[in-house]
N, C-alpha and C. Protein backbone atom coordinates (compact mmCIF):
# COMPACT_ATOMS: atom_id res chain seq x y z
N UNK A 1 -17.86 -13.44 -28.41
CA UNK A 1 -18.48 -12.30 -27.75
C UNK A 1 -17.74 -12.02 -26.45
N UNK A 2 -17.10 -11.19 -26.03
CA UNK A 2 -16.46 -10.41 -24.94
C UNK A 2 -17.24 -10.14 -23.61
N UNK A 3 -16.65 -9.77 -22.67
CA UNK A 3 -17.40 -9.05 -21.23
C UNK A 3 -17.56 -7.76 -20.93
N UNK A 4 -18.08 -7.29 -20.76
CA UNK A 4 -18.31 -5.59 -20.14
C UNK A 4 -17.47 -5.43 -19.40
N UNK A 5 -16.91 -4.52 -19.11
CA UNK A 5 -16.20 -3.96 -18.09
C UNK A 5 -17.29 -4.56 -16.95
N UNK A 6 -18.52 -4.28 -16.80
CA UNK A 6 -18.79 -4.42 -15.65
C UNK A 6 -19.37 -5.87 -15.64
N UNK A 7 -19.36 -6.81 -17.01
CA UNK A 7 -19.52 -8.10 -16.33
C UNK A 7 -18.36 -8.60 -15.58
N UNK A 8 -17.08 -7.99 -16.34
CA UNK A 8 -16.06 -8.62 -16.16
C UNK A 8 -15.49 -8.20 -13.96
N UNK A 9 -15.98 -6.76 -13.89
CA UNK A 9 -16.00 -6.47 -12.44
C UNK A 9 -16.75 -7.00 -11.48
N UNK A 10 -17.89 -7.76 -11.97
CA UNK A 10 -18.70 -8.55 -11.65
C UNK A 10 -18.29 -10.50 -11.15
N UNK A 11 -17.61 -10.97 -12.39
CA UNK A 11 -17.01 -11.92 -12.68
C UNK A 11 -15.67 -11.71 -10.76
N UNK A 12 -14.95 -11.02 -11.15
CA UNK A 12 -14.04 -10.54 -10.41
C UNK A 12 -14.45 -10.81 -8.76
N UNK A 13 -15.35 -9.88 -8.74
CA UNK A 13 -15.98 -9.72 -7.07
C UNK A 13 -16.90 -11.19 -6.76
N UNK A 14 -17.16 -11.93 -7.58
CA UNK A 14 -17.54 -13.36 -6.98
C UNK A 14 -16.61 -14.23 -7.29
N UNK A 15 -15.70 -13.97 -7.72
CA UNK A 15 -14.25 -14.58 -7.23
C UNK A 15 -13.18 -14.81 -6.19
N UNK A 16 -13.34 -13.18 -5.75
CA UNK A 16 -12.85 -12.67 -4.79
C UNK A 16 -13.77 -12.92 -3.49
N UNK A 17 -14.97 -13.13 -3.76
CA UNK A 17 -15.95 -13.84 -2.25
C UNK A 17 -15.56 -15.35 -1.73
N UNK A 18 -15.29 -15.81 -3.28
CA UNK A 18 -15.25 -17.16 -2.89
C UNK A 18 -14.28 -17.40 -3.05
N UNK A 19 -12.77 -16.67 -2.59
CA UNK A 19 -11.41 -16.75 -2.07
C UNK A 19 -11.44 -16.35 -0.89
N UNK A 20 -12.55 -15.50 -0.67
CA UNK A 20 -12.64 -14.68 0.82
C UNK A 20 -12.89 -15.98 2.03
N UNK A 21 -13.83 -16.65 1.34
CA UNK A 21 -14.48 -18.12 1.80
C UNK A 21 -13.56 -19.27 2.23
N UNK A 22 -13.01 -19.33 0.92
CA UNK A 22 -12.25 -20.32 1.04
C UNK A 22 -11.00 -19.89 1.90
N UNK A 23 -10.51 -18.86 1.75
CA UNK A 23 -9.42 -18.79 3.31
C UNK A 23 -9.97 -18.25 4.30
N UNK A 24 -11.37 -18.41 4.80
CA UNK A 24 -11.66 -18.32 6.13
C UNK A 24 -11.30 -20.11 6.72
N UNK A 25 -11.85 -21.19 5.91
CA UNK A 25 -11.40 -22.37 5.67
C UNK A 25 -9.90 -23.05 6.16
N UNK A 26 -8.88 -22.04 5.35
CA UNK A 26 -7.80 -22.23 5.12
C UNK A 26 -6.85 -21.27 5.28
N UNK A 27 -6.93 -20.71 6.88
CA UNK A 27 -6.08 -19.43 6.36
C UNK A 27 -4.85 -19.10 6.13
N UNK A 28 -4.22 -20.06 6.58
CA UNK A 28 -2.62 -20.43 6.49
C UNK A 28 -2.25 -21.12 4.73
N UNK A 29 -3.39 -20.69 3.80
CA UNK A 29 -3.29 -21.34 2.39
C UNK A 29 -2.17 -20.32 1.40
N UNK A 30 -1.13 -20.22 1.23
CA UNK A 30 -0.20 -18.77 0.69
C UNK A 30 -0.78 -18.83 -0.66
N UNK A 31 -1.29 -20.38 -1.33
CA UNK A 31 -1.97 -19.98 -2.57
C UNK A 31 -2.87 -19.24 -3.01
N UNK A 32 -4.07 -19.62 -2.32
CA UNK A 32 -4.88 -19.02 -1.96
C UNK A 32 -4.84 -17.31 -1.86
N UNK A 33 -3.64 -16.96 -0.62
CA UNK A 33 -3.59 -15.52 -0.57
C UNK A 33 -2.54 -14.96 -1.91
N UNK A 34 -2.41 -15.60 -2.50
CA UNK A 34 -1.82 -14.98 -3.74
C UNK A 34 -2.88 -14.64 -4.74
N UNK A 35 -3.62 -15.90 -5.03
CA UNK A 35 -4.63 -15.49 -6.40
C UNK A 35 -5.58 -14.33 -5.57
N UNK A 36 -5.82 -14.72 -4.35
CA UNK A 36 -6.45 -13.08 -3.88
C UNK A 36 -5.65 -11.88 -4.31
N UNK A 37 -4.86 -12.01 -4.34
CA UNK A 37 -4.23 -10.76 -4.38
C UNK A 37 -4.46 -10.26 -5.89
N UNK A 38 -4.07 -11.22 -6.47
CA UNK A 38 -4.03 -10.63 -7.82
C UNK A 38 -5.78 -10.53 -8.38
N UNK A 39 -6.44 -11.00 -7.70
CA UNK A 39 -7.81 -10.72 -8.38
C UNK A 39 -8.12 -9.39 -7.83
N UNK A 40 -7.83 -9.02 -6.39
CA UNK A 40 -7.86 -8.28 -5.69
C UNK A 40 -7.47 -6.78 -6.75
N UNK A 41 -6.02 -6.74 -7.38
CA UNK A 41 -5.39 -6.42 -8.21
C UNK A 41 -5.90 -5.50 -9.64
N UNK A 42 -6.48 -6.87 -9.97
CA UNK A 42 -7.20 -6.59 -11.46
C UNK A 42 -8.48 -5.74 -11.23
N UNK A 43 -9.31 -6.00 -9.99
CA UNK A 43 -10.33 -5.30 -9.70
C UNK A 43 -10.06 -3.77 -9.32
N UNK A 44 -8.60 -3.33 -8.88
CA UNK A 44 -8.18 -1.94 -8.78
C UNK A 44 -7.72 -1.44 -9.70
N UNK A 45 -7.04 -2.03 -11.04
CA UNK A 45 -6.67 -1.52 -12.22
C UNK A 45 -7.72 -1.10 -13.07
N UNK A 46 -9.06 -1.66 -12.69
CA UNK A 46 -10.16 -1.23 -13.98
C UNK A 46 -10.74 0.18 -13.39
């Protein structure tokens, strides 16, 4: 069984909180600001 568009935008934006989180933590983390980016990313392509 698959995701909705909007579970999946859903899925996305509490991902993206708890990257937001975690480099308040860590802000000098480049990993970190990468997978942001790209979740960041996927959430502007839909």
């Amino acid at each position: 069984m698959g995701m909705t568009n909007k579970q999946f935008q859903g899925f996305i934006r509490l991902a993206l909180e708890l990257l937001e989180r975690a480099l308040q933590k860590s802000p000098d983390n480049e990993e970190l600001k990468k997978v942001k980016d790209i979740f960041q990313l996927m959430l502007e392509d839909d």
